[in-house]
Protein backbone atom coordinates (compact mmCIF):
# COMPACT_ATOMS: atom_id res chain seq x y z
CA UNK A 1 -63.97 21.93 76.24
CA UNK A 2 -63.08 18.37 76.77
CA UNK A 3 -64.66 15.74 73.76
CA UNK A 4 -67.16 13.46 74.70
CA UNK A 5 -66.42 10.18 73.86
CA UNK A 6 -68.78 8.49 71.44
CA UNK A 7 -70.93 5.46 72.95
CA UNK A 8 -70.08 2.39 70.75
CA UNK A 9 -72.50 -0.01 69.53
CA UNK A 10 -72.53 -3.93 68.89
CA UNK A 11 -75.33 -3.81 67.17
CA UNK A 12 -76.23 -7.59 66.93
CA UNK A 13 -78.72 -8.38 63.78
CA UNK A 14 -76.93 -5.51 61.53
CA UNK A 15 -77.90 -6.86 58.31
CA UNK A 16 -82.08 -7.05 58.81
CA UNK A 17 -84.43 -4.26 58.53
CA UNK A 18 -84.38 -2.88 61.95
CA UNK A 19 -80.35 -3.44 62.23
CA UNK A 20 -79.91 -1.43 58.75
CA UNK A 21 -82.16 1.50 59.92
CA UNK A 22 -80.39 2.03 63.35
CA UNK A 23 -77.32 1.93 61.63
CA UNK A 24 -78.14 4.79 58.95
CA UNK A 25 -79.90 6.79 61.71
CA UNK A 26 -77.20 6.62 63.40
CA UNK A 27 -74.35 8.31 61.17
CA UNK A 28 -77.10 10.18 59.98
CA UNK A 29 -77.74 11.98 63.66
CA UNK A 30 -73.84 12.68 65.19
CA UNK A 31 -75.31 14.64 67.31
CA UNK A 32 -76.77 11.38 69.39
CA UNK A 33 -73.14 10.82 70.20
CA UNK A 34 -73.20 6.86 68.83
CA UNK A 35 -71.23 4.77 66.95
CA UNK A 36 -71.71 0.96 65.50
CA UNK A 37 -68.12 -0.12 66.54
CA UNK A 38 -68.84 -3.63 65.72
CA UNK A 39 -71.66 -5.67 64.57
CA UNK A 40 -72.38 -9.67 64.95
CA UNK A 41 -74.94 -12.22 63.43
CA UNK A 42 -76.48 -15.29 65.03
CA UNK A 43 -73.79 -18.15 65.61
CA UNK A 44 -70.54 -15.71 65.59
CA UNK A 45 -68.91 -16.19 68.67
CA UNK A 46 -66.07 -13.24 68.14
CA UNK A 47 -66.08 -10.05 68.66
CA UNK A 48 -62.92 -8.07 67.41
CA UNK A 49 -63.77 -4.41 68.11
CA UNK A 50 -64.12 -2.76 71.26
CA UNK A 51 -68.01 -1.57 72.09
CA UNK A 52 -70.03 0.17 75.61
CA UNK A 53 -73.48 -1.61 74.44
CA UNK A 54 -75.49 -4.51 72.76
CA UNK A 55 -78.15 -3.72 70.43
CA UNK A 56 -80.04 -6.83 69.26
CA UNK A 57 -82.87 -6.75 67.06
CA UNK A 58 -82.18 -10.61 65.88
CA UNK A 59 -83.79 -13.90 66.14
CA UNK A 60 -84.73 -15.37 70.22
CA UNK A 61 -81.20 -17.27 69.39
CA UNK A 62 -79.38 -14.31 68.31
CA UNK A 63 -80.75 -12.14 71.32
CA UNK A 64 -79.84 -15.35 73.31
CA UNK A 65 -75.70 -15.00 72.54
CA UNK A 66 -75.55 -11.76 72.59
CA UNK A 67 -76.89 -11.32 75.68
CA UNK A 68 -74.12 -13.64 77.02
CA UNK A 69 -71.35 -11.36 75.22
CA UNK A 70 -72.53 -8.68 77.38
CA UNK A 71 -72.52 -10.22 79.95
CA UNK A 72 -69.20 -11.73 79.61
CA UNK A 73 -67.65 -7.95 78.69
CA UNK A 74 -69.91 -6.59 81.58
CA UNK A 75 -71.70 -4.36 79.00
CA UNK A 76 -75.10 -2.92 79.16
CA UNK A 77 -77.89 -4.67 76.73
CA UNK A 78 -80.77 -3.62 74.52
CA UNK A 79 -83.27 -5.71 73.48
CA UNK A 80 -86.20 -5.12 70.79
CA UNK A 81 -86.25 -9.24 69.58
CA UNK A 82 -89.92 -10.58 70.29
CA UNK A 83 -90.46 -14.59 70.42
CA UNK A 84 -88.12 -14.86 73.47
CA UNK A 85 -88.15 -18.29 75.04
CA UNK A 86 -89.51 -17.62 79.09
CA UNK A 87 -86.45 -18.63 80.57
CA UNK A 88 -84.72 -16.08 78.84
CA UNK A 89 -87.12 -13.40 79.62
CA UNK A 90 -87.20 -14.49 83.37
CA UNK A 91 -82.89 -14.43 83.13
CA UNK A 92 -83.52 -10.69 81.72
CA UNK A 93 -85.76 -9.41 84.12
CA UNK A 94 -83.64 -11.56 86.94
CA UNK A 95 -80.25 -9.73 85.90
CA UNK A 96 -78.39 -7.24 88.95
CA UNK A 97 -75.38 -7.00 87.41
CA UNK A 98 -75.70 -4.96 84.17
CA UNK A 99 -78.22 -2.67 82.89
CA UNK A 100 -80.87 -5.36 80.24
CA UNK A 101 -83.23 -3.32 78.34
CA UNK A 102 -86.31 -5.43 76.73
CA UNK A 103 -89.41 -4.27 75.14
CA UNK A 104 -91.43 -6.32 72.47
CA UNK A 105 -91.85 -2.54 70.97
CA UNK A 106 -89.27 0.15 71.78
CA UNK A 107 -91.41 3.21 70.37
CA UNK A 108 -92.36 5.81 73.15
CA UNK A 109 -95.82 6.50 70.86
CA UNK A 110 -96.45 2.98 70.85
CA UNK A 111 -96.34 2.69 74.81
CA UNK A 112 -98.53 5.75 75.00
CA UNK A 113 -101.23 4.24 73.07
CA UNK A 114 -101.18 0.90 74.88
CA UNK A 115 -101.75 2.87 78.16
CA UNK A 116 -104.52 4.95 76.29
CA UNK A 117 -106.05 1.47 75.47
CA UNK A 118 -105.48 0.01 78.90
CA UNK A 119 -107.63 3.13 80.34
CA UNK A 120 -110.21 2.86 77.66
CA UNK A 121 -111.11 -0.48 78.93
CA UNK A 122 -111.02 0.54 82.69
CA UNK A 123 -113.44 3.11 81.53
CA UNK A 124 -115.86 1.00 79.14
CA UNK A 125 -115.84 -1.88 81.64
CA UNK A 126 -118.51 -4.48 80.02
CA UNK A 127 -117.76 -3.91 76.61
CA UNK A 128 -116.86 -6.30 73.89
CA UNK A 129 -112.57 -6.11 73.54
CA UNK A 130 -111.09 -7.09 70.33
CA UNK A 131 -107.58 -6.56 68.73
CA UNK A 132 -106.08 -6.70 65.57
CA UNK A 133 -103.29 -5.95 63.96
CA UNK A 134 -101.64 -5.86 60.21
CA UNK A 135 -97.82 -5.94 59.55
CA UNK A 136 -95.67 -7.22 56.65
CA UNK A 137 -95.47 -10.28 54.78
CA UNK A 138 -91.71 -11.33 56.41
CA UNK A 139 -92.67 -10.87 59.67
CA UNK A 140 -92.06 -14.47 61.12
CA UNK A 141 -94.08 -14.12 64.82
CA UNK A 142 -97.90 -14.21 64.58
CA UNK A 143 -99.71 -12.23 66.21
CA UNK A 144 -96.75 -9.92 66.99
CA UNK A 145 -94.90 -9.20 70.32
CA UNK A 146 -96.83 -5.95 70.48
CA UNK A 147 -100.02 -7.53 70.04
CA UNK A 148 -99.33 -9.68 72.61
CA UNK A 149 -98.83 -6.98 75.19
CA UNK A 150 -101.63 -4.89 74.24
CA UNK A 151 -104.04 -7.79 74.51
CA UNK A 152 -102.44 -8.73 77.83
CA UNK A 153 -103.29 -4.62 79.04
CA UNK A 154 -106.53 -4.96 77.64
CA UNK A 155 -107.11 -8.49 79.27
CA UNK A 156 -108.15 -9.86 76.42
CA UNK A 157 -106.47 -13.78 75.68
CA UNK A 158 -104.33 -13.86 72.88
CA UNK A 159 -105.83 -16.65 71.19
CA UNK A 160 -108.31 -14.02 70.17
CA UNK A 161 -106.07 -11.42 68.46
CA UNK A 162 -106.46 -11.73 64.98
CA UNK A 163 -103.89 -10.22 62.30
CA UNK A 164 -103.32 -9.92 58.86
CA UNK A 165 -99.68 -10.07 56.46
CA UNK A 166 -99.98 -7.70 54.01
CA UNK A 167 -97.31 -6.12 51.93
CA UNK A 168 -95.02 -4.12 53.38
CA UNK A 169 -97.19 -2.76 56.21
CA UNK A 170 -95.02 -1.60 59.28
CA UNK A 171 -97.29 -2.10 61.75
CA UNK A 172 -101.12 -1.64 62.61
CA UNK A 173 -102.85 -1.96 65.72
CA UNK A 174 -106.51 -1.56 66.28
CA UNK A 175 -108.18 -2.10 69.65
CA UNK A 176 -112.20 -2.12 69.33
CA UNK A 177 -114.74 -1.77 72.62
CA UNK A 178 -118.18 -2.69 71.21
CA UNK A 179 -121.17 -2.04 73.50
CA UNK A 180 -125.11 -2.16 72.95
CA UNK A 181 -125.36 1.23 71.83
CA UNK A 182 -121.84 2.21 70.33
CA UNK A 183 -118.17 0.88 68.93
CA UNK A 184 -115.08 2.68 69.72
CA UNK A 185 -111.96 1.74 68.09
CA UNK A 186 -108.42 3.77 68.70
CA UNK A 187 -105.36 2.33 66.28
CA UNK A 188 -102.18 3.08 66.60
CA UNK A 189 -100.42 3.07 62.60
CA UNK A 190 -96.33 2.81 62.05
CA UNK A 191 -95.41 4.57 58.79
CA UNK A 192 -92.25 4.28 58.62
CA UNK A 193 -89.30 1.51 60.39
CA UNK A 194 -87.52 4.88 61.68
CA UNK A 195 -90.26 5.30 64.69
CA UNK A 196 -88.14 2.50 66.04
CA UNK A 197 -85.13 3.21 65.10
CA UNK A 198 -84.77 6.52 66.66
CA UNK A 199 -86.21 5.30 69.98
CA UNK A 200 -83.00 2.99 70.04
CA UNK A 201 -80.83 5.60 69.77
CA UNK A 202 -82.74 7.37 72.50
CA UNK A 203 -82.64 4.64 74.72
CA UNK A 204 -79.50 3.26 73.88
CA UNK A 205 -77.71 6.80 75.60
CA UNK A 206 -79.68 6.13 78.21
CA UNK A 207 -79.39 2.92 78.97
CA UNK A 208 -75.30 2.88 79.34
CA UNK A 209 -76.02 5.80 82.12
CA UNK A 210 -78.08 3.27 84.27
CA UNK A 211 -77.00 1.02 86.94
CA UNK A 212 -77.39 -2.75 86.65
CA UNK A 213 -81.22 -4.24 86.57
CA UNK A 214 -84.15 -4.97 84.61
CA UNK A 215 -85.24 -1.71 82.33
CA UNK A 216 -88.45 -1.50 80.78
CA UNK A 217 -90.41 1.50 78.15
CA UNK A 218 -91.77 2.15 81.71
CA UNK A 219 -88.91 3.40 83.28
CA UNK A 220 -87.49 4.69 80.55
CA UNK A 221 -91.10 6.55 79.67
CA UNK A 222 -91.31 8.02 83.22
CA UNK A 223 -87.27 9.63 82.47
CA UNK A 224 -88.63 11.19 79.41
CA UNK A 225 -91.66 12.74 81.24
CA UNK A 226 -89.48 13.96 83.84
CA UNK A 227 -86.87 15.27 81.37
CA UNK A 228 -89.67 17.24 79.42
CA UNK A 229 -90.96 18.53 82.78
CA UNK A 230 -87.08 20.12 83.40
C-alpha cells in the first residue's frame, strides 16, 4: 500500500496561543496526516522549507503577508485572524486562483450555535436582542470577531454588544431575547483553546483538496453534514 504523503503546514503565528495548540495537536494526532514544515512571524519575508498550506492565526498584518506567500507559491490559505482591514477581506473573498479559507471562528460548534441563534430570532420576532460575550484579558479586539458575526445574524448593531476581559476565559457568548412575558438566553461556552485547534486540522485537510475560491464554515459545515450522512 502506497504512503500517503503528509500535508505540510506554514503555520504563520507559531509562537501565540492558537499557533502553539495547532502545533501540539498536531504531532499529537498522526493520524490527521499533517505536518508544521515551516513556521513564520509577522515581518519575515523568507521561507526556507517546503509547505502545501498557510495557517495564520496572527495579527491583520501577519495574515496580510502571509496571504501573499501563498499566493506567490500558489498554495492554499487558512485564515482564523479577526480585525482584518476590508480591503483585505474583499481580496479574500475576491480570490479564483487558490483555495482562501476565513472565518472570525473556525469551530464547527460555534457555527451551529450562531445558526441556532439566527433561528431563535426569526422565531421570537419582536423581542428585545442583546449579546454579550466574556474572553481573556490578552485578547486585543473588542468585542471579538465572533461577536461581531453573531450580532450581525441576529441583526443586532454592534455598537450594542457588550463584553467583559476576565482572566483566562476562552470564550463566552450569550445571546438574550427578552419579551413582555419571558427571557430566553442560549450561550455558547469554550473550555478549552483545543475546540479550535482541532477544527484547523479538520479544515486544513480539507481545504488543500478544494479548488481555488472563497471558503467559508458554511461550505465547509455543509461537507461535514454530507460526510456524516455517507
Amino acid at each position: 500500500m502506497k504512503k500517503v504523503k503528509p500535508v505540510r503546514v506554514l503555520l504563520n503565528g507559531a509562537r501565540g496561543k492558537m499557533g502553539q495548540a495547532i502545533t501540539r495537536l498536531i504531532e499529537q494526532n498522526p493520524q490527521k496526516n499533517l505536518i508544521v514544515s515551516a513556521t513564520r512571524e509577522a515581518g519575515q519575508n523568507t521561507i526556507q522549507e517546503p509547505f502545501d498550506i498557510v495557517v495564520d492565526f496572527s495579527t491583520p498584518q501577519g495574515a496580510q503577508e502571509s496571504f501573499l506567500l501563498a499566493k506567490k507559491y500558489k498554495k492554499p490559505f487558512l485564515t482564523g485572524t479577526t480585525n482584518l482591514p476590508e480591503p483585505f477581506l474583499f481580496t479574500l473573498q475576491s480570490e479564483e486562483k487558490i483555495p482562501v479559507f476565513f472565518a472570525p471562528n473556525v469551530s464547527l460548534s460555534v457555527y451551529f450555535f450562531t445558526e441556532l441563534v439566527k433561528q431563535a430570532c426569526k422565531m421570537y420576532k419582536g423581542y428585545e436582542k442583546a449579546l454579550h460575550e466574556i474572553h481573556h484579558v490578552h485578547k486585543k479586539d473588542a468585542p471579538s470577531g465572533t461577536a461581531k458575526r453573531i450580532a450581525e445574524e441576529m441583526g443586532l448593531p454592534v455598537a450594542q454588544v457588550t463584553y467583559e476581559r476576565i482572566g483566562e476565559t476562552v470564550g463566552t457568548h450569550s445571546a438574550t431575547l427578552s419579551g413582555a412575558l419571558d427571557e430566553i438566553t442560549l450561550t455558547h461556552k469554550a473550555t478549552n483553546r483545543d475546540l479550535f485547534a482541532a477544527s484547523v486540522l479538520d479544515i486544513a485537510a480539507w481545504l488543500v483538496k478544494r479548488r481555488g475560491g472563497f471558503y467559508t464554515m458554511s461550505d465547509f459545515a455543509k461537507f461535514k453534514l454530507k460526510e456524516k450522512k455517507k
